[in-house]
Protein backbone atom coordinates (compact mmCIF):
# COMPACT_ATOMS: atom_id res chain seq x y z
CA UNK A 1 -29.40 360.95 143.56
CA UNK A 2 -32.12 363.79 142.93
CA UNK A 3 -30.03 365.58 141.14
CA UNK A 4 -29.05 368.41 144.22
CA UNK A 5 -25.88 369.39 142.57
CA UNK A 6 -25.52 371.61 145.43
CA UNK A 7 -28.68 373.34 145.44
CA UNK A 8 -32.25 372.92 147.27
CA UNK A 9 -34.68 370.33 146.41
CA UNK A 10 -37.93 371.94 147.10
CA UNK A 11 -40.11 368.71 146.32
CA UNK A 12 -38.62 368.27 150.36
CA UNK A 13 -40.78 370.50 151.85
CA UNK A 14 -44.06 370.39 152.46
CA UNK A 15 -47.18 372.65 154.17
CA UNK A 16 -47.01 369.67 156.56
CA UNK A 17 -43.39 371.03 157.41
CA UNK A 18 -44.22 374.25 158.18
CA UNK A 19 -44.52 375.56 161.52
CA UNK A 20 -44.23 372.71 163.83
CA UNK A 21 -43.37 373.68 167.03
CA UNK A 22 -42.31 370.59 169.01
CA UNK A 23 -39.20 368.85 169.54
CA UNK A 24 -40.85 365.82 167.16
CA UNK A 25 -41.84 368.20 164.98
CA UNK A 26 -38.53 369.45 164.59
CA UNK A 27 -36.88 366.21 164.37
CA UNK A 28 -39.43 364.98 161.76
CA UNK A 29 -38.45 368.03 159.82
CA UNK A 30 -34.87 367.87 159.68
CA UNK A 31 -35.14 363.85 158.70
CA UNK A 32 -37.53 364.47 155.89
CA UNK A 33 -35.01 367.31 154.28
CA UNK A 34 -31.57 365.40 155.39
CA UNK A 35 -32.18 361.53 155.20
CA UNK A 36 -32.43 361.75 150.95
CA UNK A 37 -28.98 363.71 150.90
CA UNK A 38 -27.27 360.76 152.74
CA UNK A 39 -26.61 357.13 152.40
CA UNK A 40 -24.45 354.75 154.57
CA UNK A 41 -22.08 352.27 152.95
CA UNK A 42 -19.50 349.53 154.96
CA UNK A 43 -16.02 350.47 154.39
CA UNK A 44 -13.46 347.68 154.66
CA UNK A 45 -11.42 349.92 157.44
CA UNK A 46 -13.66 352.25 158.98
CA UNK A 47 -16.93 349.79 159.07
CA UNK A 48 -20.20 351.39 158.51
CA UNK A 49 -19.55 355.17 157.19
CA UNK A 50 -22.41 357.62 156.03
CA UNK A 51 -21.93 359.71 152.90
CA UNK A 52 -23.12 362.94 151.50
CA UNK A 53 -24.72 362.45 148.55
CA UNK A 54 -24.25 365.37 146.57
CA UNK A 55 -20.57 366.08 147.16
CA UNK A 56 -19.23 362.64 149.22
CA UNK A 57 -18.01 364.41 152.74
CA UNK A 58 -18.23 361.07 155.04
CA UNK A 59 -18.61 360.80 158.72
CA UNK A 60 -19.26 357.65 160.84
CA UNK A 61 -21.82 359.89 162.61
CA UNK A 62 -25.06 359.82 161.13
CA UNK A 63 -26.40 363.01 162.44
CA UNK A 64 -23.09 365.14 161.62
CA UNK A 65 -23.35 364.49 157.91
CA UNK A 66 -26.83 365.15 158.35
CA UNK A 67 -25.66 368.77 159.60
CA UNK A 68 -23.68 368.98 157.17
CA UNK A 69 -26.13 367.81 154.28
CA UNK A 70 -28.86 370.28 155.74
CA UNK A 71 -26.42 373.46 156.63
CA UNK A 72 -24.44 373.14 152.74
CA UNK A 73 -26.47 371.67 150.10
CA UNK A 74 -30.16 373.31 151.24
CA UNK A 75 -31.70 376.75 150.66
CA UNK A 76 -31.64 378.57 153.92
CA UNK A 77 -34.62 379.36 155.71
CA UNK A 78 -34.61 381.15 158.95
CA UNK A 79 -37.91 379.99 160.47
CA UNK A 80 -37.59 376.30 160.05
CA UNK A 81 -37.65 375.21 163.21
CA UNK A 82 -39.13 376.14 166.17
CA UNK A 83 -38.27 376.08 169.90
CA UNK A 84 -40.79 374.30 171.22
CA UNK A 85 -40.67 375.71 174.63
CA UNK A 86 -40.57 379.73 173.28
CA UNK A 87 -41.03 379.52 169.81
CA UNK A 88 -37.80 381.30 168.55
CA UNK A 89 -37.72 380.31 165.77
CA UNK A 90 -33.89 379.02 164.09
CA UNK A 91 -32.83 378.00 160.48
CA UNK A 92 -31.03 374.17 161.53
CA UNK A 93 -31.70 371.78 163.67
CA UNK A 94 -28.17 371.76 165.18
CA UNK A 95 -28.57 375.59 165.84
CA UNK A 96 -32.52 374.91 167.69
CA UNK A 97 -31.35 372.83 170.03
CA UNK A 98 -28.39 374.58 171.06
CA UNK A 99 -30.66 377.51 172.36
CA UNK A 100 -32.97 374.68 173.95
CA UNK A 101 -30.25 373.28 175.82
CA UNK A 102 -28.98 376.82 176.67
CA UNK A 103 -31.45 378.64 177.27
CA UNK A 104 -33.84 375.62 178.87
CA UNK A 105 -32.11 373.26 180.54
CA UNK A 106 -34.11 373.20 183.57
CA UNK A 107 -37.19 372.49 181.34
CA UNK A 108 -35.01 369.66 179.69
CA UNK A 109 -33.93 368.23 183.19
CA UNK A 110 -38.05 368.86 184.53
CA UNK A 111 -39.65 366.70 181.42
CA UNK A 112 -36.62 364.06 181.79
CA UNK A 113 -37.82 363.56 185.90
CA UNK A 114 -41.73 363.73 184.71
CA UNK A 115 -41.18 361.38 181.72
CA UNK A 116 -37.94 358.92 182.11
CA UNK A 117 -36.61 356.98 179.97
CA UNK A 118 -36.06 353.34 180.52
């Protein structure tokens, strides 16, 4: 464990990291600063659990103890992510795509009927 104790690692971020205004880019971002924080294990009674690494809050929900990991144990920084469709910028992940799916739904729902998933 790097050693987080709580604080920021800033051997996480990179120039690459900076500034990337697209929903990859954003996703890219917040798995490069979360995924070392975390680790799954296999609990007898729960099966597969993931675990904070710094402070042990568990979740069987990957991406909520990633929230967690990113919103307690990094330094803050209020133009991390970008909305790729305005580029209001937000400090989590959690809290870019909340004003995505508010605030651009029908873009959303118009890239979903150009591009569909199988």
């Amino acid at each position: 464990s790097g050693g987080y104790e709580g604080g920021y690692d800033d051997s996480l971020m990179d120039s690459s990291m900076v500034g990337a205004p697209s929903a990859d880019g954003n996703k890219d971002i917040f798995e490069k600063i979360t995924l070392p924080l975390i680790t799954s294990t296999i609990d007898e009674y729960e099966g597969k659990v993931w675990v904070c690494i710094t402070c042990g809050k568990r979740s069987k929900n990957r991406t909520n103890i990633q929230n967690h990991a990113e919103v307690v144990h990094t330094r803050e920084d209020p133009d991390r992510y970008a909305c790729h469709v305005c580029l209001l910028r937000k400090a989590t992940f959690k809290a870019v795509w909340k004003h995505v799916y508010r605030s651009h739904r029908e873009v959303l729902a118009k890239n979903q009927q150009e591009f569909p998933v199988d």
